[in-house]
Each structure stands twice: as C-alpha cells, then as structure tokens.
PDB file of N, CA and C in Angstrom:
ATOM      1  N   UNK A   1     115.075  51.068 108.123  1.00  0.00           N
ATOM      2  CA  UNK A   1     116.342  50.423 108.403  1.00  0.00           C
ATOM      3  C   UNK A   1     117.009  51.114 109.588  1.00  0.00           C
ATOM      4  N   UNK A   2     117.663  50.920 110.281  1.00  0.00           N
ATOM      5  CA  UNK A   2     118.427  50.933 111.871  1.00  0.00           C
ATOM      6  C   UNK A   2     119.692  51.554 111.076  1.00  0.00           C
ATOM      7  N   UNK A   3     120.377  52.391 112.234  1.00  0.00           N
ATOM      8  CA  UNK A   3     121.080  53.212 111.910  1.00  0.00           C
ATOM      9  C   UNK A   3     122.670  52.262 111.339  1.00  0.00           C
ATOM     10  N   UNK A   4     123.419  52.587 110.548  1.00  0.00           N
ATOM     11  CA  UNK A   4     124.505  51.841 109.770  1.00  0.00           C
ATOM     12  C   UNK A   4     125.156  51.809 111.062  1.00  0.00           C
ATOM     13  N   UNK A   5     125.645  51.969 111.841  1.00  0.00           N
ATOM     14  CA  UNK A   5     126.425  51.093 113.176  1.00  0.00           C
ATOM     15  C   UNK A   5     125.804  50.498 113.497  1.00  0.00           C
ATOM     16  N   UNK A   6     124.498  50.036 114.160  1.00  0.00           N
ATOM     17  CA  UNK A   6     124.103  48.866 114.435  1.00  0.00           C
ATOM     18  C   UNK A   6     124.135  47.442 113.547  1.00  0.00           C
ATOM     19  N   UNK A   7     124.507  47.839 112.189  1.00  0.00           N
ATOM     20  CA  UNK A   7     124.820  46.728 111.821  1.00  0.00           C
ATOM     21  C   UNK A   7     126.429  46.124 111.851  1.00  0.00           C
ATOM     22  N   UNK A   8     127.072  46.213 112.770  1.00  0.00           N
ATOM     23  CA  UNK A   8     128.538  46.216 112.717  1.00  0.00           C
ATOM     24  C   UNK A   8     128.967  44.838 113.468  1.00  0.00           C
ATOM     25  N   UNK A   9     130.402  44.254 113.430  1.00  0.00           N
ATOM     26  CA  UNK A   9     130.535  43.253 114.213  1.00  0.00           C
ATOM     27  C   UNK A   9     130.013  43.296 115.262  1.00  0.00           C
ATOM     28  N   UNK A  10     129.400  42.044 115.640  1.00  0.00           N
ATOM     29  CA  UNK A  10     129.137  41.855 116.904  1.00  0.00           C
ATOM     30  C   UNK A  10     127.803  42.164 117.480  1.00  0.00           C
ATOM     31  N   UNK A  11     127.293  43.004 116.974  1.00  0.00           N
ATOM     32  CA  UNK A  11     125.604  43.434 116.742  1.00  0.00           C
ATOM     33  C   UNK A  11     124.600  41.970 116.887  1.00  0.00           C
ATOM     34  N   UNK A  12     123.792  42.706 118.143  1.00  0.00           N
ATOM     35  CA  UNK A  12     122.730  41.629 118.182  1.00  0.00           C
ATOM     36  C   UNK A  12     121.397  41.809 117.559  1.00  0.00           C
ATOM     37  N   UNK A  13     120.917  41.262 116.852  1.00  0.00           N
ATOM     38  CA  UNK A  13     119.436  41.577 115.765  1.00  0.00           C
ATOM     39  C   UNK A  13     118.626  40.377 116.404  1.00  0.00           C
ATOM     40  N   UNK A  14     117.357  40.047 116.504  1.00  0.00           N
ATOM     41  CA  UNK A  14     116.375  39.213 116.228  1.00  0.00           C
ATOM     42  C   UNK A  14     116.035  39.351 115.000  1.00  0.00           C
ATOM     43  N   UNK A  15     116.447  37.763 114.286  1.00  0.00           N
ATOM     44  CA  UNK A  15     116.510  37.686 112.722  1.00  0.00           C
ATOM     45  C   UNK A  15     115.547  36.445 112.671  1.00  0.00           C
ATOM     46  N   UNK A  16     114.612  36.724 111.369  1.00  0.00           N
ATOM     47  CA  UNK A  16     113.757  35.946 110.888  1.00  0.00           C
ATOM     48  C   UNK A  16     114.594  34.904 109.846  1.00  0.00           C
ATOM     49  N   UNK A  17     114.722  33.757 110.706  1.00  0.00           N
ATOM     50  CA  UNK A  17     115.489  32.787 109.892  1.00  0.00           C
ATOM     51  C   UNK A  17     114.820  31.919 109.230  1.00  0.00           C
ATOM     52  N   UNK A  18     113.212  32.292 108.975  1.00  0.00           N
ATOM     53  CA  UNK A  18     112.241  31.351 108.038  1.00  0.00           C
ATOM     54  C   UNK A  18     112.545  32.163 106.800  1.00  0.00           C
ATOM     55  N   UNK A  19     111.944  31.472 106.051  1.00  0.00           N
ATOM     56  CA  UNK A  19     111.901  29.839 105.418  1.00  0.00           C
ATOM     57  C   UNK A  19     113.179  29.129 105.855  1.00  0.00           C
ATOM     58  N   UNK A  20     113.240  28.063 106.288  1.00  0.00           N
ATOM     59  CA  UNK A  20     114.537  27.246 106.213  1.00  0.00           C
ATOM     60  C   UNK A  20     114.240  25.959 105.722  1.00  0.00           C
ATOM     61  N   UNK A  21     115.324  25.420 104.985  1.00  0.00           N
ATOM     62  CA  UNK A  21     115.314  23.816 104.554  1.00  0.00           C
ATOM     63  C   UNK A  21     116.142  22.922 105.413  1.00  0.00           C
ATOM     64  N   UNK A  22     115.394  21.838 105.794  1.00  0.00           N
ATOM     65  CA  UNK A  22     115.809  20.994 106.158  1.00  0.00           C
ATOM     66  C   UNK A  22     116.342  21.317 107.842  1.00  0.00           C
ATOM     67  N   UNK A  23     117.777  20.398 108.146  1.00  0.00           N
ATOM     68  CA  UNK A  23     117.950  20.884 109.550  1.00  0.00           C
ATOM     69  C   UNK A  23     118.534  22.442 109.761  1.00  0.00           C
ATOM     70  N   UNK A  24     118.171  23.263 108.657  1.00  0.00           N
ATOM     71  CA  UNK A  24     118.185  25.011 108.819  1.00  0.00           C
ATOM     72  C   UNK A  24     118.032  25.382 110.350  1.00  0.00           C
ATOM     73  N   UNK A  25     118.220  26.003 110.914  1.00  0.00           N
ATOM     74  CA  UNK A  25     118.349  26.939 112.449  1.00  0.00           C
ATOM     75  C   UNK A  25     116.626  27.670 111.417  1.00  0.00           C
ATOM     76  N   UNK A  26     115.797  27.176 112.627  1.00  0.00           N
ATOM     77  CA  UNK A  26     114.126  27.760 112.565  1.00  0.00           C
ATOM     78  C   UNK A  26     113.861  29.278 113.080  1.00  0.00           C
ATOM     79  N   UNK A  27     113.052  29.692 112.791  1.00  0.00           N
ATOM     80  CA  UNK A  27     111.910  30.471 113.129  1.00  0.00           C
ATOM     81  C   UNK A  27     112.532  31.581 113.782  1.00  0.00           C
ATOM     82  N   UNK A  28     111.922  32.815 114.151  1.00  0.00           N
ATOM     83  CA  UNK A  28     112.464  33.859 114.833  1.00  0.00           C
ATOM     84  C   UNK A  28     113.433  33.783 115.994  1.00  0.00           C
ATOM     85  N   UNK A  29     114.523  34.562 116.229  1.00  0.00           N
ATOM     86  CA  UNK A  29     115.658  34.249 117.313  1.00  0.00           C
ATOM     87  C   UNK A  29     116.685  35.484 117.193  1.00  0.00           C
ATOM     88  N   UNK A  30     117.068  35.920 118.212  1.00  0.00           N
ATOM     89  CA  UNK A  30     118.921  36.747 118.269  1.00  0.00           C
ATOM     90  C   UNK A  30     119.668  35.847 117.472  1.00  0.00           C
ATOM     91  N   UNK A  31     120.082  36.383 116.666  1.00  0.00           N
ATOM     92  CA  UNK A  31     121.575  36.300 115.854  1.00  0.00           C
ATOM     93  C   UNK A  31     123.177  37.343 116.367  1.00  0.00           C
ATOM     94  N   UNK A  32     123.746  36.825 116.336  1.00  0.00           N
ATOM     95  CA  UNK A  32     124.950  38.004 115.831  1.00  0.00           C
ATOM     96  C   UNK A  32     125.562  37.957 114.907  1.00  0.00           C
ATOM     97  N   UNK A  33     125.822  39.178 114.085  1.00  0.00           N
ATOM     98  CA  UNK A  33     126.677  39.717 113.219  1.00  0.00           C
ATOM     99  C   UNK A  33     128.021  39.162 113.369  1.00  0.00           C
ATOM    100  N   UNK A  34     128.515  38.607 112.221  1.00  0.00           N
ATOM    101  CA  UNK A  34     129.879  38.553 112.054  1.00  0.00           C
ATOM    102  C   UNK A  34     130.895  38.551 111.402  1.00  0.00           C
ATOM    103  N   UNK A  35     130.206  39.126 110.353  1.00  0.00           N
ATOM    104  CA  UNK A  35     130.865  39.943 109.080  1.00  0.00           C
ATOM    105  C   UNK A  35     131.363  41.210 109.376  1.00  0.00           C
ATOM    106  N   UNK A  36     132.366  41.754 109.127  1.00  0.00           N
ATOM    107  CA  UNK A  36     133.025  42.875 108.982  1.00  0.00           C
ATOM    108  C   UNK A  36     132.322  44.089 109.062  1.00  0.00           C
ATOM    109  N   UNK A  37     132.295  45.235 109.712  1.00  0.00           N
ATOM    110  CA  UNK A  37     131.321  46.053 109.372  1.00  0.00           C
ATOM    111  C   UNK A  37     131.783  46.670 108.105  1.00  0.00           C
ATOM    112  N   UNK A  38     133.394  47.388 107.609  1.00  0.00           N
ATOM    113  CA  UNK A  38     132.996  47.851 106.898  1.00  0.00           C
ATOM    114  C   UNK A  38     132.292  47.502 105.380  1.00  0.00           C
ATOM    115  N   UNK A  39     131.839  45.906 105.295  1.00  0.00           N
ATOM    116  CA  UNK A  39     131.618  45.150 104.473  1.00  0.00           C
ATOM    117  C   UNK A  39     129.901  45.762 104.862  1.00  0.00           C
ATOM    118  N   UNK A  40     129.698  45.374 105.873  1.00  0.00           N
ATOM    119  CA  UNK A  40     128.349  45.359 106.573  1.00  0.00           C
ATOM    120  C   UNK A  40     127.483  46.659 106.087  1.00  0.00           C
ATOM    121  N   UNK A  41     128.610  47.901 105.836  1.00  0.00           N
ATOM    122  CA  UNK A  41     127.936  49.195 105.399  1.00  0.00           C
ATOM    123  C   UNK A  41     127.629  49.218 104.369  1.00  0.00           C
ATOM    124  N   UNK A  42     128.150  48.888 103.164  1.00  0.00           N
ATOM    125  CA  UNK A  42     128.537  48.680 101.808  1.00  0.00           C
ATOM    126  C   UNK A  42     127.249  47.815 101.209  1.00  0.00           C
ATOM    127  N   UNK A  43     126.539  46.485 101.868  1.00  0.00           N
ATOM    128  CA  UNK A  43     126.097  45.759 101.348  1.00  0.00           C
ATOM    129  C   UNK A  43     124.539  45.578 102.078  1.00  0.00           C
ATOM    130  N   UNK A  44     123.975  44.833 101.244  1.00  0.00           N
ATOM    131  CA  UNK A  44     122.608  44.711 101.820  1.00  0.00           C
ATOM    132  C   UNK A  44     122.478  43.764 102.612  1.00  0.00           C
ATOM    133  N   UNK A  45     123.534  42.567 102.463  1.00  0.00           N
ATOM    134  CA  UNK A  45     123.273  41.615 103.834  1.00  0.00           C
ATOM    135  C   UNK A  45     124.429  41.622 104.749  1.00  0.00           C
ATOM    136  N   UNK A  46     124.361  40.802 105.580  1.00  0.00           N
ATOM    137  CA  UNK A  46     125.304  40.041 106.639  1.00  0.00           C
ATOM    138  C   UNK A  46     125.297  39.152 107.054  1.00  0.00           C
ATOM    139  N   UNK A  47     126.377  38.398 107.737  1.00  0.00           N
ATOM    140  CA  UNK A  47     126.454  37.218 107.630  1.00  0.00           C
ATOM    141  C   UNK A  47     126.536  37.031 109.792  1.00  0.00           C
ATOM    142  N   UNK A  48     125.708  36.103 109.620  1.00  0.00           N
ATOM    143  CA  UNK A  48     125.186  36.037 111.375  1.00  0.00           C
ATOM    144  C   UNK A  48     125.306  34.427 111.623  1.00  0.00           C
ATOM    145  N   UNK A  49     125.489  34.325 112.894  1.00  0.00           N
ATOM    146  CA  UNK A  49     125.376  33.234 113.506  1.00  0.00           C
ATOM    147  C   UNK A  49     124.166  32.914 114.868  1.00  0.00           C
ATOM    148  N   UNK A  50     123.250  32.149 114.822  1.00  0.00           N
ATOM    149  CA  UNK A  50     122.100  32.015 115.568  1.00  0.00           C
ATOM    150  C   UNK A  50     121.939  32.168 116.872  1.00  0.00           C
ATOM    151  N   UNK A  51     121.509  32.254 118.212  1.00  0.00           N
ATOM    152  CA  UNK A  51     121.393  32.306 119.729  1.00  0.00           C
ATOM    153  C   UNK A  51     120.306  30.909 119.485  1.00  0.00           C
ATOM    154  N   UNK A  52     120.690  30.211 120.404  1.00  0.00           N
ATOM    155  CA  UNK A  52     120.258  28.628 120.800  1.00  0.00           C
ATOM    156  C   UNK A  52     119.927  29.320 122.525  1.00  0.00           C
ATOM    157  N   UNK A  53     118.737  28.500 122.985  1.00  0.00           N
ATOM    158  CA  UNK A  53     118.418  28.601 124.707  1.00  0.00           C
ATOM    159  C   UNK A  53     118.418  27.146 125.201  1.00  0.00           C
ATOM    160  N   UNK A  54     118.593  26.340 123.411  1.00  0.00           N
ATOM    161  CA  UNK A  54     118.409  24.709 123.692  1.00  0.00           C
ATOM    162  C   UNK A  54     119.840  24.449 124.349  1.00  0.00           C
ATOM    163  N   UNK A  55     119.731  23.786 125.780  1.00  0.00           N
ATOM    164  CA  UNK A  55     120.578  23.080 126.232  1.00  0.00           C
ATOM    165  C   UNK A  55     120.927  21.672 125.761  1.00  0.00           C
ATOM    166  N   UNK A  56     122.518  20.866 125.556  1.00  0.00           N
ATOM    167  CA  UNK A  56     122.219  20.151 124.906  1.00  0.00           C
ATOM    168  C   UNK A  56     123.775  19.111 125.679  1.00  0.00           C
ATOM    169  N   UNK A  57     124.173  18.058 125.722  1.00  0.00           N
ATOM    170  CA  UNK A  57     125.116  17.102 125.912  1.00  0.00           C
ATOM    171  C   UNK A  57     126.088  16.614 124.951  1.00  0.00           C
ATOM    172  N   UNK A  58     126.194  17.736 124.017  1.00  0.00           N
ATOM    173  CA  UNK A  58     126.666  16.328 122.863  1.00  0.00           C
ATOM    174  C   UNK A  58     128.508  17.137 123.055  1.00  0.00           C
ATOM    175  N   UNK A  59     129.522  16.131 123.386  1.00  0.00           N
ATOM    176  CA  UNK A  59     130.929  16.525 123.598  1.00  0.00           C
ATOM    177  C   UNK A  59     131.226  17.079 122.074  1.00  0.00           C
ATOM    178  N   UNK A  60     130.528  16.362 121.196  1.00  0.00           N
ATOM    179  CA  UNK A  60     131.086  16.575 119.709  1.00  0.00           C
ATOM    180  C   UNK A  60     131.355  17.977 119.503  1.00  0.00           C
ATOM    181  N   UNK A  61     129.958  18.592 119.665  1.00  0.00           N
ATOM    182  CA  UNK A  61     129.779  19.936 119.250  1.00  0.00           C
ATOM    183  C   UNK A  61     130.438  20.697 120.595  1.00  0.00           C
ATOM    184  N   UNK A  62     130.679  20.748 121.199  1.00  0.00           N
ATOM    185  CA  UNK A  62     131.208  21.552 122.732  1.00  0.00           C
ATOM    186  C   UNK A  62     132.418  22.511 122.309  1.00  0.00           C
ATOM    187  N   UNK A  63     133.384  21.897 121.550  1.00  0.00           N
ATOM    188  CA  UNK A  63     134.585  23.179 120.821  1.00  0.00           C
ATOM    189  C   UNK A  63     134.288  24.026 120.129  1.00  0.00           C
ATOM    190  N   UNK A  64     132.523  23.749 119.594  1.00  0.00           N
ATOM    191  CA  UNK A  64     132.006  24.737 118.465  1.00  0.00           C
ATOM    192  C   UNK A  64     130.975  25.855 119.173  1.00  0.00           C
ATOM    193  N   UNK A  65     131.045  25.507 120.470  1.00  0.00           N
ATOM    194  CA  UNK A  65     130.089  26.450 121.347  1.00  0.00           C
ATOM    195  C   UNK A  65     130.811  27.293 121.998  1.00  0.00           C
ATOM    196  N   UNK A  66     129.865  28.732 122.138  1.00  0.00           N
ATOM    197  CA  UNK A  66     130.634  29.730 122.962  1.00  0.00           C
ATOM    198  C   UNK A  66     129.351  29.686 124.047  1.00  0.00           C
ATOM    199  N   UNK A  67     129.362  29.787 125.271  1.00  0.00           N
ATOM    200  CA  UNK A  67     128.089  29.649 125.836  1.00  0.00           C
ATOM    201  C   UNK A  67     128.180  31.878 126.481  1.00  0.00           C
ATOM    202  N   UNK A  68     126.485  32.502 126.311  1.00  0.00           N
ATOM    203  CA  UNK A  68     126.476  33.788 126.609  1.00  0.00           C
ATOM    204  C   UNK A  68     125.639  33.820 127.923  1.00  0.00           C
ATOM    205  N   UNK A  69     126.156  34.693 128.361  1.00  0.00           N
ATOM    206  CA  UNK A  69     125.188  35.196 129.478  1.00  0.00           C
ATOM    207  C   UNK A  69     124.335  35.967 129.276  1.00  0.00           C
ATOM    208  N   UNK A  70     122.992  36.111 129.352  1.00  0.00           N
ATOM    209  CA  UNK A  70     122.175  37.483 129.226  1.00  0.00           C
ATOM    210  C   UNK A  70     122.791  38.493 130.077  1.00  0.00           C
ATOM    211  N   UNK A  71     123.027  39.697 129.555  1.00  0.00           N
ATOM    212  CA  UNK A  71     123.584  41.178 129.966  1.00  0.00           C
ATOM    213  C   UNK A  71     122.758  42.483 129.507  1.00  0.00           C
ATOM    214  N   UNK A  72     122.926  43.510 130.139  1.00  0.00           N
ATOM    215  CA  UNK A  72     122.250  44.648 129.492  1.00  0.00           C
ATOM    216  C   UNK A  72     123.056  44.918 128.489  1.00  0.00           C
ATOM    217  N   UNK A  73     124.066  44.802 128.009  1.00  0.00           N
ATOM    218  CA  UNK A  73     125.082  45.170 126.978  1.00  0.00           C
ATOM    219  C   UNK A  73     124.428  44.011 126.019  1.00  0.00           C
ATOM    220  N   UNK A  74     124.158  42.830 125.781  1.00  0.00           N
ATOM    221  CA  UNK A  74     123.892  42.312 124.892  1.00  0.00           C
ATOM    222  C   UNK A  74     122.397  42.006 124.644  1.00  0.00           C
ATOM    223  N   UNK A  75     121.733  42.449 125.396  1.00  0.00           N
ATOM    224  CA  UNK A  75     120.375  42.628 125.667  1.00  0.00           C
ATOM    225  C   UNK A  75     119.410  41.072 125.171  1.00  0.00           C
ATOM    226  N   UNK A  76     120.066  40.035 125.709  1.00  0.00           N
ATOM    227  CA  UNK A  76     119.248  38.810 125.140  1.00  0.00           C
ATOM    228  C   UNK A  76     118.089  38.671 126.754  1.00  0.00           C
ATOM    229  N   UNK A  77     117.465  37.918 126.569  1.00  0.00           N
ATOM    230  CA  UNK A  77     116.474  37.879 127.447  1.00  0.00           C
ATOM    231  C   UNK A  77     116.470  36.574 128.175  1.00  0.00           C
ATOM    232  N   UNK A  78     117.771  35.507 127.594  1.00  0.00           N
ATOM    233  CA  UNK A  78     118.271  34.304 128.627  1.00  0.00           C
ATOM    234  C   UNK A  78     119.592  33.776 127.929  1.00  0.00           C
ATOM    235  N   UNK A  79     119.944  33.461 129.068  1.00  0.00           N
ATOM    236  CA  UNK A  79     121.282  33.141 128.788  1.00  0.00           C
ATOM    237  C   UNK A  79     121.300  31.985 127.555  1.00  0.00           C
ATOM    238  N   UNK A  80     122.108  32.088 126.818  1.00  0.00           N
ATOM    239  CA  UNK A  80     122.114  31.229 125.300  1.00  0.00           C
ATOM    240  C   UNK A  80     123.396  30.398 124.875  1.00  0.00           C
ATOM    241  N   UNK A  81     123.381  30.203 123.807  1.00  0.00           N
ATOM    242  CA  UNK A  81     124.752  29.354 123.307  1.00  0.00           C
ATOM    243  C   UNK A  81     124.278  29.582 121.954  1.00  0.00           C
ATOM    244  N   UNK A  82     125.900  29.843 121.215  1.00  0.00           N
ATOM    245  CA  UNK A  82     126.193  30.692 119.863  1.00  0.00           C
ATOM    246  C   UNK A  82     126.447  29.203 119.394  1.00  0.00           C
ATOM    247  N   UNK A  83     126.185  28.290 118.503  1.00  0.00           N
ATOM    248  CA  UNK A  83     127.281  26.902 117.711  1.00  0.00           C
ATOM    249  C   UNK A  83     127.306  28.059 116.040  1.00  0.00           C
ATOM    250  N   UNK A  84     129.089  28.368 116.518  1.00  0.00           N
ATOM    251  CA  UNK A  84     129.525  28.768 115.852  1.00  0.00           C
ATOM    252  C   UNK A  84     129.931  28.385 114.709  1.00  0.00           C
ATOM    253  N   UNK A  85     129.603  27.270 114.488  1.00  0.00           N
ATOM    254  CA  UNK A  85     129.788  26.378 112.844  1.00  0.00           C
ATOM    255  C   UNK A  85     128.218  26.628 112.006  1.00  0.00           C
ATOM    256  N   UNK A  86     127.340  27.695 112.074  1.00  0.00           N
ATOM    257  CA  UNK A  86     126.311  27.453 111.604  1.00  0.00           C
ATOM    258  C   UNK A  86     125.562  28.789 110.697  1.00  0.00           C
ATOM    259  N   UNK A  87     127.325  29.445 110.111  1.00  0.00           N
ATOM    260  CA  UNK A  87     127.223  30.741 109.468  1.00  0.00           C
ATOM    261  C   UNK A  87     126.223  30.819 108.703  1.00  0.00           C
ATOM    262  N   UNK A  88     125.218  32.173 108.571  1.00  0.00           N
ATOM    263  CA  UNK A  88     124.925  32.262 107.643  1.00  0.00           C
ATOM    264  C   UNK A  88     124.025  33.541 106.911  1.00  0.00           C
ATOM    265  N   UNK A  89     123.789  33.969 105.557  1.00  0.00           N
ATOM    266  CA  UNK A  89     124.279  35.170 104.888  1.00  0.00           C
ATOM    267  C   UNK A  89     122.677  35.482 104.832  1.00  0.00           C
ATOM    268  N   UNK A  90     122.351  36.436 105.588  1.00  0.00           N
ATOM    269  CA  UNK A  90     120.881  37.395 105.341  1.00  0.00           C
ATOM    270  C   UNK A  90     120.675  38.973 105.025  1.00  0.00           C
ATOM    271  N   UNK A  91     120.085  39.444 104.296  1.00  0.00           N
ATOM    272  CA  UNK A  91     119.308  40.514 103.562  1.00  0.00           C
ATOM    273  C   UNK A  91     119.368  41.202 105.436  1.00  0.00           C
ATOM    274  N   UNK A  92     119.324  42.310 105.538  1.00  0.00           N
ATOM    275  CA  UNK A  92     119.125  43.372 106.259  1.00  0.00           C
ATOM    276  C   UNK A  92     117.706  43.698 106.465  1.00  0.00           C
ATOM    277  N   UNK A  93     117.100  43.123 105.673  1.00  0.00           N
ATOM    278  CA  UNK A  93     115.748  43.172 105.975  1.00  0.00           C
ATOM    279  C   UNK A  93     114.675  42.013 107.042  1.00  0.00           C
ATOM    280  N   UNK A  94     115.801  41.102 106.884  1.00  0.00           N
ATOM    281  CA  UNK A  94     115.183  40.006 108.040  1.00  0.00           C
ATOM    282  C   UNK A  94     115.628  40.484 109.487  1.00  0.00           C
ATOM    283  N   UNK A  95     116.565  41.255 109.435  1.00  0.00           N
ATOM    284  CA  UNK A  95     116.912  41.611 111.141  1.00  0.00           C
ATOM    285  C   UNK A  95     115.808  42.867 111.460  1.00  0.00           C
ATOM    286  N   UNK A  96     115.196  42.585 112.297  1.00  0.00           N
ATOM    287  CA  UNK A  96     113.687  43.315 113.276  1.00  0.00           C
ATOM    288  C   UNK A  96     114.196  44.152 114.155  1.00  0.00           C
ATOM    289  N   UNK A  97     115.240  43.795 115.109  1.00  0.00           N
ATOM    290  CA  UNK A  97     114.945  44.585 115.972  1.00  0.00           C
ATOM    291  C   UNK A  97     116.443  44.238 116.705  1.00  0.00           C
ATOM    292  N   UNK A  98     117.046  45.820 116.902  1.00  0.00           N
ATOM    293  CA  UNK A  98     118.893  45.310 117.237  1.00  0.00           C
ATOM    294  C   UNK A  98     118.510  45.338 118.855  1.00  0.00           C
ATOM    295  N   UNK A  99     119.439  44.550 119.489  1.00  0.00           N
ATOM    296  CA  UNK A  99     119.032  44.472 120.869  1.00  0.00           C
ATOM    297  C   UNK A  99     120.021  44.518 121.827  1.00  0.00           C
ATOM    298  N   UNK A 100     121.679  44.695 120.895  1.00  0.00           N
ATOM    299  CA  UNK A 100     122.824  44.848 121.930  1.00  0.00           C
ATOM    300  C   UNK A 100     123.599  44.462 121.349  1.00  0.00           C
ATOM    301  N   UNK A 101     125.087  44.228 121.954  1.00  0.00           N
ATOM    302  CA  UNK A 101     126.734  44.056 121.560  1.00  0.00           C
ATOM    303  C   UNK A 101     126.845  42.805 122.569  1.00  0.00           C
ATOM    304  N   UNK A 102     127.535  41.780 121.447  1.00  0.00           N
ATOM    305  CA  UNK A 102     128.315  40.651 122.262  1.00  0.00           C
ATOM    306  C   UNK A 102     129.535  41.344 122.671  1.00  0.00           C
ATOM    307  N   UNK A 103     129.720  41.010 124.126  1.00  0.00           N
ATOM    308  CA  UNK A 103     130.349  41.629 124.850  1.00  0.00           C
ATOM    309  C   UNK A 103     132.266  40.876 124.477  1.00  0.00           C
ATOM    310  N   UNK A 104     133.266  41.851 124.236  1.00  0.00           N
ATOM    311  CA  UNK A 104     134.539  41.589 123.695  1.00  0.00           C
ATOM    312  C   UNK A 104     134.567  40.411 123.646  1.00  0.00           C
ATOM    313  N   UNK A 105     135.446  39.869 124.865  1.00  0.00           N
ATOM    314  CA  UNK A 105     135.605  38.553 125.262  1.00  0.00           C
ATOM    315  C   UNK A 105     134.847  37.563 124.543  1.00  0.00           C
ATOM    316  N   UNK A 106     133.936  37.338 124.100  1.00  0.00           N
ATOM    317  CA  UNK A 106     132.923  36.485 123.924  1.00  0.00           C
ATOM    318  C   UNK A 106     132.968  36.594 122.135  1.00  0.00           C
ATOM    319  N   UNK A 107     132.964  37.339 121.633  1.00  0.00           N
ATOM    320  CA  UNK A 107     133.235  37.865 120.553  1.00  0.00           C
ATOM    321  C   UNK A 107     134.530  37.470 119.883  1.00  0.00           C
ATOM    322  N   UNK A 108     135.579  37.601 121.072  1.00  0.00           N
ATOM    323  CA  UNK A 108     137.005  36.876 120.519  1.00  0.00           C
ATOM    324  C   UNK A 108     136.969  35.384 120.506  1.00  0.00           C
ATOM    325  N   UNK A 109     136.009  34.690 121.404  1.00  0.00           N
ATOM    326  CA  UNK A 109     135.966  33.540 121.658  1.00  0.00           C
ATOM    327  C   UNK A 109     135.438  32.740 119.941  1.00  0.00           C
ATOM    328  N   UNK A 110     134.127  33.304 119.345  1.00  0.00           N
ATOM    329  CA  UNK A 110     133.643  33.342 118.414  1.00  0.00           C
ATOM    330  C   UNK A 110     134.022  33.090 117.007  1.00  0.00           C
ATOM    331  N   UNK A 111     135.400  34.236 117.439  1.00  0.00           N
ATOM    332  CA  UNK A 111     135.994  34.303 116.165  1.00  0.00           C
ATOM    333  C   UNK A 111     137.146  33.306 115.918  1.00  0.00           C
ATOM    334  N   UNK A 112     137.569  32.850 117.108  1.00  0.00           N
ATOM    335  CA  UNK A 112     138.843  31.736 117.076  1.00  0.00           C
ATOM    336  C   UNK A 112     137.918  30.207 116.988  1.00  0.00           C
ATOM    337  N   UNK A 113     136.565  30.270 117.405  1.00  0.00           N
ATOM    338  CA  UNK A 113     136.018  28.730 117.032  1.00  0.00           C
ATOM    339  C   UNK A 113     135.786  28.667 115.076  1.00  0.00           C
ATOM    340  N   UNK A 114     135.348  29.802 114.911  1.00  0.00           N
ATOM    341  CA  UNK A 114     135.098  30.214 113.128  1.00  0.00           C
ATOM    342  C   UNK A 114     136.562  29.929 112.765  1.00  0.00           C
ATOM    343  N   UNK A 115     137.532  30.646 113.143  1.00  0.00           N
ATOM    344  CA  UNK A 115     138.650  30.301 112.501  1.00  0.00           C
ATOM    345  C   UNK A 115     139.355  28.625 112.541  1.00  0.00           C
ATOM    346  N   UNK A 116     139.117  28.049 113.304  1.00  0.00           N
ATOM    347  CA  UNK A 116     139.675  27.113 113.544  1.00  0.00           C
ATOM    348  C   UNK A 116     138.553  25.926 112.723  1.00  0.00           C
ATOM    349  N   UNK A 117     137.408  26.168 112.405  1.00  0.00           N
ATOM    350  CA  UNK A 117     136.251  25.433 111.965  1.00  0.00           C
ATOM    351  C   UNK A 117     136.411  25.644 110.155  1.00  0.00           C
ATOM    352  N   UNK A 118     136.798  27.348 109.707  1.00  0.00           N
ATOM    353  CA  UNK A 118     137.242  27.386 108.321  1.00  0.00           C
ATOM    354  C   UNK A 118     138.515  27.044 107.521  1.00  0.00           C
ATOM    355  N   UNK A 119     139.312  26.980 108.939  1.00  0.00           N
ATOM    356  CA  UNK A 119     140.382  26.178 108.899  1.00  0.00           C
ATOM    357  C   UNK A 119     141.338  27.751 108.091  1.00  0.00           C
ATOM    358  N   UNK A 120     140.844  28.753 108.632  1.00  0.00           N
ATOM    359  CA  UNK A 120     141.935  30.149 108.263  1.00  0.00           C
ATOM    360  C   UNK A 120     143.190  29.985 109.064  1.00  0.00           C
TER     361      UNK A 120
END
C-alpha cells in the first residue's frame, strides 16, 4: 500500500474500475480522489471520480465537466475531462499506481460541479 498521504483529496491513482455493470466507467484509467482525507486515512476505500480522453459534444453534460490539462503536478499522460456526476466508492486496493495532485484550481472547480449535482 502507498504511503497514507497519497491517498488524500485530490490524489491521482490509476484505478481498476473492472468489473463494471452496465454503462459503469470501464477498464483501467486515472481517477481522482475525492473524499476527505481524513476519512481517506481511517478507511479502506475512497471515493473517486474517473479521467475520460473521450472527447465528446453533448451541451447536456458540459456543466458536469471540468476539462484537465496534462501537468507534471498531476502526472496524467493526456489532457482529459473529469464528468463529475460519476462518483464512485473503491477498496484501496484497486488504485495501482499514484501519479500526481489535481492541481487547486481544478479541484475547486470539481467540488462546486459535485456540490451543485448533490444538490449540498
């Protein structure tokens, strides 16, 4: 297991999101963390949201997207898009390999599409 800060807000993992049912977010990919860390220390999972490289048109979903840049700080390997309506709760054991920090900004962006989507 990776040292207990890397699992903290905002933390980037490549998470094994198989098995999935149905229209589930597939197969290996960057996630970020977005559960609380000090929750994050305490427990065996966390709760992440997926990295997409799929470009896509649809206006519907566009308020629910944060779009990222690949950075050395967040260490993705192409620029991506977070659809922040697509939470969801994994074991610490599916995240492989931490690869960086969503950078502030982007992170605040994140958290005001979640809030406004849970309706907090």
């Amino acid at each position: 297991m990776a040292e207990r800060s890397n699992y903290g807000l905002g933390s980037i993992w490549v998470i094994s999101f198989d098995p999935s049912v149905g229209t589930e977010i597939r197969k290996t990919r960057p996630g970020v963390i977005i559960s609380g860390t000090v929750f994050n220390e305490r427990r065996s999972k966390v709760t992440v949201l997926p990295f997409t490289s799929a470009r896509f048109n649809d206006s519907r979903l566009s308020p629910a997207v944060v779009s990222v840049t690949a950075s050395q700080e967040n260490g993705l390997a192409a620029d991506s898009l977070l659809v922040c309506i697509e939470p969801m709760n994994f074991d610490k054991a599916k995240l492989s390999k931490h690869l960086g920090h969503l950078e502030l900004e982007l992170l605040q962006q994140v958290q005001s599409v979640l809030k406004r989507y849970l309706t907090l």
